[in-house]
C-alpha atoms as a PDB file:
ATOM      1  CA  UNK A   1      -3.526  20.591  41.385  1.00  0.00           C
ATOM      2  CA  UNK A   2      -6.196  20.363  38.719  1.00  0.00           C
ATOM      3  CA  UNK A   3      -6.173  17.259  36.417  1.00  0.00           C
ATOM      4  CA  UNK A   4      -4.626  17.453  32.850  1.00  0.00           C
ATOM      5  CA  UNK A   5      -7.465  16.968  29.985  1.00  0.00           C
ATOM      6  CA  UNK A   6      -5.161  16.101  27.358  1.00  0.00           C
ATOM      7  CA  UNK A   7      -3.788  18.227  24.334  1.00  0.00           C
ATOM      8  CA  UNK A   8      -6.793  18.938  22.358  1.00  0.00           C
ATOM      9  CA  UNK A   9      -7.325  22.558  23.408  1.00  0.00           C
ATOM     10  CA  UNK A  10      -3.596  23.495  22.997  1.00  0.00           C
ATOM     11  CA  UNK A  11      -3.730  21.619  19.358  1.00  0.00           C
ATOM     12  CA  UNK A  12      -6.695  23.406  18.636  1.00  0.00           C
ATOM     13  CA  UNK A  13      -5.834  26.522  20.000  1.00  0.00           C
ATOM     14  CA  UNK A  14      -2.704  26.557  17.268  1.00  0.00           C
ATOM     15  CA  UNK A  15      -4.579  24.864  14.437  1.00  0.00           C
ATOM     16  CA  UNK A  16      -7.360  28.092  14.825  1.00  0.00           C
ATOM     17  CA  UNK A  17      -4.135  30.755  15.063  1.00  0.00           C
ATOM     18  CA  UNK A  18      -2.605  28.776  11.753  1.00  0.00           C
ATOM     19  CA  UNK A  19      -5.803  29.273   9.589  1.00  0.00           C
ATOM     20  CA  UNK A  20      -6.033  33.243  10.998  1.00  0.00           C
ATOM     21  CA  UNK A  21      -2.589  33.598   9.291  1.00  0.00           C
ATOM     22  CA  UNK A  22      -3.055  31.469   6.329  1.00  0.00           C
ATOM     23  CA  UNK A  23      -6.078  32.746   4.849  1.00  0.00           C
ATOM     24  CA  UNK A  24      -6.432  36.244   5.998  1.00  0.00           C
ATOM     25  CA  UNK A  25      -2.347  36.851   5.447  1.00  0.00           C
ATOM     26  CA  UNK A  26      -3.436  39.270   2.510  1.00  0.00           C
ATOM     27  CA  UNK A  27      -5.669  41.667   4.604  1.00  0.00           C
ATOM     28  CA  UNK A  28      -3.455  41.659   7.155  1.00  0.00           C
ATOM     29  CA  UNK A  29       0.249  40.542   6.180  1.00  0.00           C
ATOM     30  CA  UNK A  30       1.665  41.457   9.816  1.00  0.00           C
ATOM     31  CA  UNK A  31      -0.053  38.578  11.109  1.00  0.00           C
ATOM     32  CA  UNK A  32       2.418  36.286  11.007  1.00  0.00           C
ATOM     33  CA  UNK A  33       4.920  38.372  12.981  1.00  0.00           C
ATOM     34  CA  UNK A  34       2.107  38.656  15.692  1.00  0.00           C
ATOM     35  CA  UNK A  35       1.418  35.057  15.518  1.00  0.00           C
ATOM     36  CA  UNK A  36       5.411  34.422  15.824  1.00  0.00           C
ATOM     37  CA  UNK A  37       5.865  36.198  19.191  1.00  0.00           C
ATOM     38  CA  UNK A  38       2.694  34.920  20.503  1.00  0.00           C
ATOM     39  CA  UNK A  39       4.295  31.375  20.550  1.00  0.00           C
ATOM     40  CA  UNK A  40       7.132  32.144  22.126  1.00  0.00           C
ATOM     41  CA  UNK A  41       5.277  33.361  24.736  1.00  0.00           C
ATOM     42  CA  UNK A  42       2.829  30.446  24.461  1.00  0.00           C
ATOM     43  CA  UNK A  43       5.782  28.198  25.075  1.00  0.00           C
ATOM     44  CA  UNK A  44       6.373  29.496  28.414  1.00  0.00           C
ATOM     45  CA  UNK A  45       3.217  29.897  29.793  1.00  0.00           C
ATOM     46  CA  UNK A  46       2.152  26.363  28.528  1.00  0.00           C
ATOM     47  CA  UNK A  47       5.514  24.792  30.725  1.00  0.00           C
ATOM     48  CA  UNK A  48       4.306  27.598  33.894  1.00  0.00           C
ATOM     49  CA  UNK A  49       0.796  25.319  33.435  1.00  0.00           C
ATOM     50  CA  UNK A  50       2.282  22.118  33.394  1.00  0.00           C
ATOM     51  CA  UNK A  51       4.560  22.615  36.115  1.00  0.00           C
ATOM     52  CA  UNK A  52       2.742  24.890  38.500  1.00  0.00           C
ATOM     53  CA  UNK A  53      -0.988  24.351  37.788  1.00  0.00           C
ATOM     54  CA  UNK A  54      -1.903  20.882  36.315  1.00  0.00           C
ATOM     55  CA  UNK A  55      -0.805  17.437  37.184  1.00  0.00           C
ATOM     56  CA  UNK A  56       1.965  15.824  35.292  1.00  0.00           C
ATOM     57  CA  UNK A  57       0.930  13.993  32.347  1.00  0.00           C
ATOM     58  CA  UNK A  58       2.387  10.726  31.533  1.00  0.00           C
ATOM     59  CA  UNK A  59       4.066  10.980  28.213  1.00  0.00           C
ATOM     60  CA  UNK A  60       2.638   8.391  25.181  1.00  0.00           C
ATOM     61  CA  UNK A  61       4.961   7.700  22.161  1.00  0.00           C
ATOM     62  CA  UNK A  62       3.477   8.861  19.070  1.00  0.00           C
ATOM     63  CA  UNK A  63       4.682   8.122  15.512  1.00  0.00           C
ATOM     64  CA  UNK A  64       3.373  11.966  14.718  1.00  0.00           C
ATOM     65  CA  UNK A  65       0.021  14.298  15.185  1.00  0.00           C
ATOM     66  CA  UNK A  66      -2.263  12.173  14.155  1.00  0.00           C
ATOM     67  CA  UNK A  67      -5.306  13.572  12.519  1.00  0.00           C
ATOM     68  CA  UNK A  68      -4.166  17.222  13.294  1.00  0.00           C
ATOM     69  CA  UNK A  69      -1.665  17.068  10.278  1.00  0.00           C
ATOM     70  CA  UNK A  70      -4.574  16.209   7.739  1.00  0.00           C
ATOM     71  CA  UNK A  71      -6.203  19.094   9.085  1.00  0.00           C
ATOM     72  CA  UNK A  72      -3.188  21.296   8.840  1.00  0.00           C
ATOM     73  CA  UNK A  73      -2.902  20.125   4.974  1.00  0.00           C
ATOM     74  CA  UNK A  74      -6.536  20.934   3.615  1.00  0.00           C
ATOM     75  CA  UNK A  75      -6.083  24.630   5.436  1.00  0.00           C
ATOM     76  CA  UNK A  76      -3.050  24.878   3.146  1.00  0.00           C
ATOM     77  CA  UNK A  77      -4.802  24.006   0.143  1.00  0.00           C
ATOM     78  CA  UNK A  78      -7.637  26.096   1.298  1.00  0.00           C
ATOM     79  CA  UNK A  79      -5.425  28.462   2.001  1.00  0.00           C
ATOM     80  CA  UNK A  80      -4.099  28.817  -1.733  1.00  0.00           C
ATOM     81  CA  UNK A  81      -7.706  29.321  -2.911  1.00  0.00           C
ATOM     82  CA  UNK A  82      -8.737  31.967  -0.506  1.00  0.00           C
ATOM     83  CA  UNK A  83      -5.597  33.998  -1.216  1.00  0.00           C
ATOM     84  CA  UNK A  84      -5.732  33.915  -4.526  1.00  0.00           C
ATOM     85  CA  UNK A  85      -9.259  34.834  -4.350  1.00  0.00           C
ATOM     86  CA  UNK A  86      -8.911  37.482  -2.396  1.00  0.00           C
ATOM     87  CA  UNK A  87      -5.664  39.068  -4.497  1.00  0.00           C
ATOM     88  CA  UNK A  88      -7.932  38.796  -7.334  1.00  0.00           C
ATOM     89  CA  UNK A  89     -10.988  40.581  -5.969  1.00  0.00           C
ATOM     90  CA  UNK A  90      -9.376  42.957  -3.950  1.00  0.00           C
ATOM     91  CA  UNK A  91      -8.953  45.742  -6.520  1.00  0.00           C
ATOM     92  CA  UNK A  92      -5.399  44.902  -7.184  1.00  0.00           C
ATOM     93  CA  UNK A  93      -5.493  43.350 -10.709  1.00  0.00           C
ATOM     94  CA  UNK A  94      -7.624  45.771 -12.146  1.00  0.00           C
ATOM     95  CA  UNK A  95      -5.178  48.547 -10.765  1.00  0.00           C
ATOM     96  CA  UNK A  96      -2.069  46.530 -12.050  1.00  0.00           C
ATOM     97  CA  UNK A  97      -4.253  45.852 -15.610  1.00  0.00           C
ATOM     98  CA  UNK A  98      -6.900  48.077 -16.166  1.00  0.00           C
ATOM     99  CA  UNK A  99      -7.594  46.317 -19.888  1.00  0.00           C
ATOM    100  CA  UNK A 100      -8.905  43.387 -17.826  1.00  0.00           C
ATOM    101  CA  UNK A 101     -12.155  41.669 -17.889  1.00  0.00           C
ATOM    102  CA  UNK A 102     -13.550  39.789 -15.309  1.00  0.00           C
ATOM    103  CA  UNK A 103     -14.037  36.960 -17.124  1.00  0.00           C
ATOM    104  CA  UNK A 104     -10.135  37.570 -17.559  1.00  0.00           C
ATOM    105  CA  UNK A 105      -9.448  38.043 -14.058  1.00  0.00           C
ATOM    106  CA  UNK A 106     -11.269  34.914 -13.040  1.00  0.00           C
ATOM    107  CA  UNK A 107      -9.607  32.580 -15.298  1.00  0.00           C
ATOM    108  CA  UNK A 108      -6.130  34.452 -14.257  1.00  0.00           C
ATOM    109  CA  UNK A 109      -6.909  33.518 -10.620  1.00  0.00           C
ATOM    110  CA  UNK A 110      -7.687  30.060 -11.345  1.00  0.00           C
ATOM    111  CA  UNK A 111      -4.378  29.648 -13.662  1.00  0.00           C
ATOM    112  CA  UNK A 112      -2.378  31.106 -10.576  1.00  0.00           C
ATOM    113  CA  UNK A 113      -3.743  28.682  -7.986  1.00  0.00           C
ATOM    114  CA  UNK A 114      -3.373  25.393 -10.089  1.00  0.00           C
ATOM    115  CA  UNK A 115      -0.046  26.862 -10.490  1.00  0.00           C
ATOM    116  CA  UNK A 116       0.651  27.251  -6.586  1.00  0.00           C
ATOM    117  CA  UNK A 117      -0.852  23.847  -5.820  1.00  0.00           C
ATOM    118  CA  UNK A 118       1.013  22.289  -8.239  1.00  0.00           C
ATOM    119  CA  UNK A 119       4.174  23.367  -6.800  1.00  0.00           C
ATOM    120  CA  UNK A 120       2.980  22.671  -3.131  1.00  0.00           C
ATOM    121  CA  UNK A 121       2.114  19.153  -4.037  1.00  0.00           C
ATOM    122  CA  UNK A 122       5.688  19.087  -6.398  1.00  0.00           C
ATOM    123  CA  UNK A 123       7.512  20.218  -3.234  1.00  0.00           C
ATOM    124  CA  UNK A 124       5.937  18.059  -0.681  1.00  0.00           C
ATOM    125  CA  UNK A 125       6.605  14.754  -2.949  1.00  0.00           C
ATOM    126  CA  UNK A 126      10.501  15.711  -3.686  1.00  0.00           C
ATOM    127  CA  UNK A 127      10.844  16.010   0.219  1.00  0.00           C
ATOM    128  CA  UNK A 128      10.852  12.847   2.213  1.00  0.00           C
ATOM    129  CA  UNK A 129       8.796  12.352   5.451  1.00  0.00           C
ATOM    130  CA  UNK A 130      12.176  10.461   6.436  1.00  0.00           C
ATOM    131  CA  UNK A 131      15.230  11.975   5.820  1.00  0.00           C
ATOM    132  CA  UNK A 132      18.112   9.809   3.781  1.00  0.00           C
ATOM    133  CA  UNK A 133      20.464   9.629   7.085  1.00  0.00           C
ATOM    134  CA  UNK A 134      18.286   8.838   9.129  1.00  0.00           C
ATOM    135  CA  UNK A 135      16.772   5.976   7.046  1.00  0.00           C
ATOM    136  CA  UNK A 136      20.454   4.983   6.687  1.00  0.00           C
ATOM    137  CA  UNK A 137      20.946   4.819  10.549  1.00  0.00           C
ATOM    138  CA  UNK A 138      17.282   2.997  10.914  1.00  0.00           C
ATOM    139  CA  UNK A 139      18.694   0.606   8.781  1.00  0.00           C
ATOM    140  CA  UNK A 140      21.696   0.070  10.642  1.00  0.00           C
ATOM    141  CA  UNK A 141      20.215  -0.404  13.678  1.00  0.00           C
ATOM    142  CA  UNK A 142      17.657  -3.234  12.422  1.00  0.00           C
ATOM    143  CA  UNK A 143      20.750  -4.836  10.568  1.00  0.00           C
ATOM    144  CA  UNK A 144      22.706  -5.289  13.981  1.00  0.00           C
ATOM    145  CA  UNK A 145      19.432  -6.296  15.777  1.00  0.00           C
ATOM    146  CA  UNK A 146      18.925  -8.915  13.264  1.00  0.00           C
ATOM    147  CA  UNK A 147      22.526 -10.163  13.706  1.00  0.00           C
ATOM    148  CA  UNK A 148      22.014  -9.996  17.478  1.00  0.00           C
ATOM    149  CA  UNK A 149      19.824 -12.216  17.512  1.00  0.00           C
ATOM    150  CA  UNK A 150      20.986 -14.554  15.175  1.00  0.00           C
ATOM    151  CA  UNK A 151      23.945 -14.960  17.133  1.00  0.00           C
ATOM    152  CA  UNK A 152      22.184 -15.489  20.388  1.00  0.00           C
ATOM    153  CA  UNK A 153      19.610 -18.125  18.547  1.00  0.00           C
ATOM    154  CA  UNK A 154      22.976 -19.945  17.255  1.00  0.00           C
ATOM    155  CA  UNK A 155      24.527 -19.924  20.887  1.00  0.00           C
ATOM    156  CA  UNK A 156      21.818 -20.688  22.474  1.00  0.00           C
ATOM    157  CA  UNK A 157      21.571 -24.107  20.175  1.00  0.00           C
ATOM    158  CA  UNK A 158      25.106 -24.458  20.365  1.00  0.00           C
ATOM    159  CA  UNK A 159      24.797 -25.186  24.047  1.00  0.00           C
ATOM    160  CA  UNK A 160      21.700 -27.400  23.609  1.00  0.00           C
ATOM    161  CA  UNK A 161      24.018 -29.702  21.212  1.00  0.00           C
ATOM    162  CA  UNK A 162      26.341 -29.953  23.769  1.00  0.00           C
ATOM    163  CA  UNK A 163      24.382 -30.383  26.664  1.00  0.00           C
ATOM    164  CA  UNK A 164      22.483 -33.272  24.857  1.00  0.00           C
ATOM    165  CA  UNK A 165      25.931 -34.976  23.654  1.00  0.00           C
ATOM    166  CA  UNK A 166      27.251 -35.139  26.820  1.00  0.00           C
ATOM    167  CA  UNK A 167      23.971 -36.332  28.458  1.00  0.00           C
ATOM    168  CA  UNK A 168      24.226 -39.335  25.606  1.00  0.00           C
ATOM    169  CA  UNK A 169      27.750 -39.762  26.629  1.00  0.00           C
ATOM    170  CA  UNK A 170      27.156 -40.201  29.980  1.00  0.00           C
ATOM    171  CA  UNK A 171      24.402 -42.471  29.851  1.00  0.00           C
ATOM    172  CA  UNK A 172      25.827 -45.111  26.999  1.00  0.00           C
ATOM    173  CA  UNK A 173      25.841 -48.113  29.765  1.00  0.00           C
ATOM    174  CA  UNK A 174      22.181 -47.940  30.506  1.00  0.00           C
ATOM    175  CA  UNK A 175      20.716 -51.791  28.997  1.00  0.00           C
ATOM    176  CA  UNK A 176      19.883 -52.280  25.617  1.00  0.00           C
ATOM    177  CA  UNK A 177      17.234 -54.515  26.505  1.00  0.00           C
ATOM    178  CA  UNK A 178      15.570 -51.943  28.887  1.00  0.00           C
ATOM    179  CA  UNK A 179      16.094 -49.208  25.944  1.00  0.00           C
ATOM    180  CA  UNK A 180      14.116 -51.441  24.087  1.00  0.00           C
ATOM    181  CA  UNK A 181      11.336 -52.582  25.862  1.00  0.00           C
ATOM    182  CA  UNK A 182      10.947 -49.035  26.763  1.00  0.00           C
ATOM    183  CA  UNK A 183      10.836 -47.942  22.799  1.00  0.00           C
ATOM    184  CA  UNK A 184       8.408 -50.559  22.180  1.00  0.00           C
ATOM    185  CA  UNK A 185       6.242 -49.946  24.962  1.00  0.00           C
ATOM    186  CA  UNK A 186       6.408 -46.139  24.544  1.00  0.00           C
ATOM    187  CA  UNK A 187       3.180 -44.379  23.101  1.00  0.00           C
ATOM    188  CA  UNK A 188       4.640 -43.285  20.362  1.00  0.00           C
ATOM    189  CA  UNK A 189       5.782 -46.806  19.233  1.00  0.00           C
ATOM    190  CA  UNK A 190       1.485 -48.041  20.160  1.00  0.00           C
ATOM    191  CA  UNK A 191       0.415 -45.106  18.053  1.00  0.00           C
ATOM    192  CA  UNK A 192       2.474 -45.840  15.071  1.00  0.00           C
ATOM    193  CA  UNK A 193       1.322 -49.132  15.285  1.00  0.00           C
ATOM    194  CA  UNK A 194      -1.934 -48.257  15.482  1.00  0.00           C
ATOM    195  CA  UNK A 195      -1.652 -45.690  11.800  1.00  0.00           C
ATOM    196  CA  UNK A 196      -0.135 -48.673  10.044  1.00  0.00           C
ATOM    197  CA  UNK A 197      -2.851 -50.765  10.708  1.00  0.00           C
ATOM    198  CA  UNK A 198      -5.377 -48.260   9.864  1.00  0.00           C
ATOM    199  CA  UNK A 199      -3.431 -47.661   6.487  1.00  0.00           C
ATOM    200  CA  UNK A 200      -3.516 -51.437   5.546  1.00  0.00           C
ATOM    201  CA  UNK A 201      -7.190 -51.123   6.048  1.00  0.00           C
ATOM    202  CA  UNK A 202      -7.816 -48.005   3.913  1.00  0.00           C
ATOM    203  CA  UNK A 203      -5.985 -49.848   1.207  1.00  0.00           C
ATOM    204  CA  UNK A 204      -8.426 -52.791   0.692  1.00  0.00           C
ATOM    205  CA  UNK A 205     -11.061 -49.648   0.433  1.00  0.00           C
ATOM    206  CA  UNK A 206     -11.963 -48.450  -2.960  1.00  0.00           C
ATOM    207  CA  UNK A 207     -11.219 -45.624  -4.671  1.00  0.00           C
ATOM    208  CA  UNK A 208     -12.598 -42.312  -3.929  1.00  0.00           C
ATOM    209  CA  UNK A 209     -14.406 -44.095  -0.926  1.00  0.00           C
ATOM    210  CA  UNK A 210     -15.824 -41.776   1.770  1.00  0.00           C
ATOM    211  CA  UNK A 211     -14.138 -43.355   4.480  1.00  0.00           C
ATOM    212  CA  UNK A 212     -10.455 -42.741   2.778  1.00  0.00           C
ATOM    213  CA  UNK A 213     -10.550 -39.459   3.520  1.00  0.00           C
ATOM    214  CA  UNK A 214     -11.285 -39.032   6.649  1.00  0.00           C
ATOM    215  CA  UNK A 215      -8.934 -41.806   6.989  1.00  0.00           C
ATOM    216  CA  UNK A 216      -6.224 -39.297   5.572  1.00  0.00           C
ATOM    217  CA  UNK A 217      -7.244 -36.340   8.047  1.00  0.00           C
ATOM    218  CA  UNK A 218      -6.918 -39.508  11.143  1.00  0.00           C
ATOM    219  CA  UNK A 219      -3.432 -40.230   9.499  1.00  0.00           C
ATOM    220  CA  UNK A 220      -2.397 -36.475   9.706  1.00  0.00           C
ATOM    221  CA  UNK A 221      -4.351 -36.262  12.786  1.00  0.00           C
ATOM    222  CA  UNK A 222      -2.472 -39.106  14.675  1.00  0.00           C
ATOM    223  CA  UNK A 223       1.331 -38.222  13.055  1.00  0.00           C
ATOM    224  CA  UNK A 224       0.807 -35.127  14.095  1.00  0.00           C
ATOM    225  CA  UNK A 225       0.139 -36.499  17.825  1.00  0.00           C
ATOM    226  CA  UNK A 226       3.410 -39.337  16.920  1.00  0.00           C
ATOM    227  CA  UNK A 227       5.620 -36.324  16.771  1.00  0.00           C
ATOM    228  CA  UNK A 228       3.963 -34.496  20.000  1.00  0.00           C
ATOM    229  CA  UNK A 229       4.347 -37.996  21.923  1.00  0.00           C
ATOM    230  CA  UNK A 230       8.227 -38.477  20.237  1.00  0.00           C
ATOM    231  CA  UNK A 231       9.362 -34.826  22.071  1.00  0.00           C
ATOM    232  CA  UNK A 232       7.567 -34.939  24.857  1.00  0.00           C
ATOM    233  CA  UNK A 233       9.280 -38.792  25.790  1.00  0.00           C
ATOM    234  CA  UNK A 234      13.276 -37.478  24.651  1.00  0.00           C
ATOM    235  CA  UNK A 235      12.187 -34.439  26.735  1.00  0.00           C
ATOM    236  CA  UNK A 236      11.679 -36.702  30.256  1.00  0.00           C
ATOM    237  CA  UNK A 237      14.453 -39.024  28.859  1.00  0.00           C
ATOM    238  CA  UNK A 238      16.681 -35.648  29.197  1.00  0.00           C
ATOM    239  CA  UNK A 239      15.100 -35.116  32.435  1.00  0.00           C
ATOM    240  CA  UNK A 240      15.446 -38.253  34.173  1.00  0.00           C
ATOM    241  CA  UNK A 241      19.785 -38.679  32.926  1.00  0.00           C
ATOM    242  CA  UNK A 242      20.236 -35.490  34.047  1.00  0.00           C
ATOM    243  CA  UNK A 243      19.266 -36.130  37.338  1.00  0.00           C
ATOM    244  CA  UNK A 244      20.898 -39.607  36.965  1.00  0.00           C
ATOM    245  CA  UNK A 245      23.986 -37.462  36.641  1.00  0.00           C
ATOM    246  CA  UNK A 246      23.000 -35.098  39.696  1.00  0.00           C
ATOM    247  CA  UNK A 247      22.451 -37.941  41.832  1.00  0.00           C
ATOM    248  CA  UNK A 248      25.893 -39.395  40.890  1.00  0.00           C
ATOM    249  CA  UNK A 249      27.825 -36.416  41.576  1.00  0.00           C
ATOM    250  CA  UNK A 250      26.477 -36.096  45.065  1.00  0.00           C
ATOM    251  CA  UNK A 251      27.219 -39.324  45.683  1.00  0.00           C
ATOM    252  CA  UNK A 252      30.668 -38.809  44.429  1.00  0.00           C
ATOM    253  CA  UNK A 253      31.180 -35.988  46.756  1.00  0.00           C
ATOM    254  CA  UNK A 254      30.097 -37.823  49.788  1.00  0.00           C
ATOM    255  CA  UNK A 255      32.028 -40.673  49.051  1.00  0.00           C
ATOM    256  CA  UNK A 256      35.157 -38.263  48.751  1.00  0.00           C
ATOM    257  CA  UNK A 257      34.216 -36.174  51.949  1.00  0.00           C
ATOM    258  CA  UNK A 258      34.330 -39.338  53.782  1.00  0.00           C
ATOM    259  CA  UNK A 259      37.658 -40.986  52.095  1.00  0.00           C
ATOM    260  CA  UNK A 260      38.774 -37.765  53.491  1.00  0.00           C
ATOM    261  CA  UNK A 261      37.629 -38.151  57.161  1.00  0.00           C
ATOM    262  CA  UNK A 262      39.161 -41.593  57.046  1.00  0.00           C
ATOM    263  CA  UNK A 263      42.268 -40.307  56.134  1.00  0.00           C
ATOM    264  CA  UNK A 264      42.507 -37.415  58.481  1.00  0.00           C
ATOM    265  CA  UNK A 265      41.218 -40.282  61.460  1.00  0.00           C
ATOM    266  CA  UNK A 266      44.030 -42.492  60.204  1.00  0.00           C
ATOM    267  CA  UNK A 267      46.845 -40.080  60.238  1.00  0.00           C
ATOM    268  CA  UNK A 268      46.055 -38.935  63.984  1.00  0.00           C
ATOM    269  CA  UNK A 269      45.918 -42.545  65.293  1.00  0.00           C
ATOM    270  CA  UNK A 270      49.173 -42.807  63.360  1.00  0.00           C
ATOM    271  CA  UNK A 271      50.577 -39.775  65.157  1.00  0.00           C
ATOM    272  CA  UNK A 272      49.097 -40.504  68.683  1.00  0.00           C
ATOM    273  CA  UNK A 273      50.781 -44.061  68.328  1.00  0.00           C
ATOM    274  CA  UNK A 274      54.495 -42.701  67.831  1.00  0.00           C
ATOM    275  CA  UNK A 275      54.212 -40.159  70.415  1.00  0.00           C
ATOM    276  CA  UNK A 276      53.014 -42.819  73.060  1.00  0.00           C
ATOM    277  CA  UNK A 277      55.681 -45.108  72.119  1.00  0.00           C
ATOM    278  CA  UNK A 278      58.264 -42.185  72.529  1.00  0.00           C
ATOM    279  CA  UNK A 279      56.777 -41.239  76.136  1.00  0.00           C
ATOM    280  CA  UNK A 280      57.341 -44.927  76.689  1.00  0.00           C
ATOM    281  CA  UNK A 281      61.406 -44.848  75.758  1.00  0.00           C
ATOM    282  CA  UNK A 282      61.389 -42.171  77.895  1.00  0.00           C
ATOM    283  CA  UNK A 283      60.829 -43.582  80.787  1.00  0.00           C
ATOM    284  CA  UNK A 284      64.361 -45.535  83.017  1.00  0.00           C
ATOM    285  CA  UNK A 285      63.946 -49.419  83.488  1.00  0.00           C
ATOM    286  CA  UNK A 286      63.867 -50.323  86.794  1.00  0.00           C
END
């Protein structure tokens, strides 16, 4: 099967048929109904070619034409101008007024077209390119998408809240002192140190000093890395008590599984013991 070019000659094939029937609809008004049935077999035999003859095309979304409705819009207004045009030369006028000039005629053709284009133009501004429903239903659609996801942003920080207060829960007997030393020792903690000192420098500066500001872009500079350092040390924090808490829980569940064991081991020795001591009533004394 032969490969598919793309739509151009089909959208130029109809663009060339529309200006036939546009501007030559005067000289030859049946054109239209010729043009009508020649679509309707052009709709066949373009789905024969598509099926039979040429590879499937992938389909593209398009918001419309493109360029080709531009084009179809200055052959209307072209379209206008030859008509009247041709109306006006054609013999017509002068047989429906005879007391005409041409001078007359002309200025009577160019009344009539600003007349026609002013009504085209009228027309095609009343209309909407988007019709009132479906802007409506457009609008409903992007209202529910918005509350979507709203509600899934608000869930999904609903569960963060609660994941993080029951990690702090959990972990509420870890040492102050080793909470401390860790917060003091943390980068965060050196780096703030480090913009307070610079600050108590850039004081004793004067004013308007060159060093000051690029002091102030270092201070922005450096917070900005504070807040970096600050996330990224609760984020490993949350890491490591979580898997605290994982470590915990297994150790739970061995400690169970084996409680269990001993119990099951217990309760057999218990039960081999009374039936040996029954086997031993059993027996006569001699």
């Amino acid at each position: 099967m032969y490969k598919y070019e793309g739509t151009f000659e089909d959208y130029l094939e109809m663009f060339i048929q529309f200006g036939y029937v546009v501007l030559f609809s005067p000289a030859f008004p049946v054109a239209a109904l010729c043009a009508l049935l020649n679509n309707v077999i052009e709709v066949r035999s373009d789905a024969f070619k598509l099926c039979m003859i040429f590879q499937r095309p992938f389909g593209q979304r398009a918001e419309n034409i493109g360029t080709w409705q531009d084009a179809m819009e200055v052959m209307g207004v072209i379209a206008v101008i030859v008509n009247c045009a041709l109306i006006g030369t054609s013999g017509q006028m002068q047989r429906l007024f005879p007391s005409l000039t041409w001078g007359s005629t002309l200025l009577l053709i160019v009344i009539i077209e600003h007349v026609i284009l002013f009504l085209r133009f009228a027309i095609a501004y009343a209309i909407p390119d988007i019709p009132e429903w479906v802007a409506t239903e457009m609008a409903k659609i992007e209202y529910h998408r918005r509350e979507a996801a709203k509600s899934l942003q608000s869930a999904t920080l609903w569960r963060q809240d609660k994941r993080t207060s029951t990690v702090g829960l959990s972990t509420t007997g870890l040492d102050t002192s080793q909470k401390a030393t860790a917060s003091q020792t943390s980068p965060a903690h050196v780096v703030g140190g480090d913009v307070q000192e610079k600050r108590e420098e850039n004081e004793l500066l004067p004013e308007g000093h060159p060093l000051q500001r690029e002091a102030v872009v270092d201070e922005a500079m450096t917070s900005s890395c504070t807040s970096s350092i600050k996330h990224r040390s609760r984020a490993s924090s949350l890491t490591s008590w979580a898997s605290g808490l994982k470590s915990l829980a297994s150790q739970q569940l061995r400690l169970r599984k084996i409680t269990e064991r001993a119990r099951s081991a217990e309760g057999g020795r218990r039960l081999f013991g009374e039936d040996t001591k029954s086997k031993q009533n059993s027996f006569p004394e001699m």
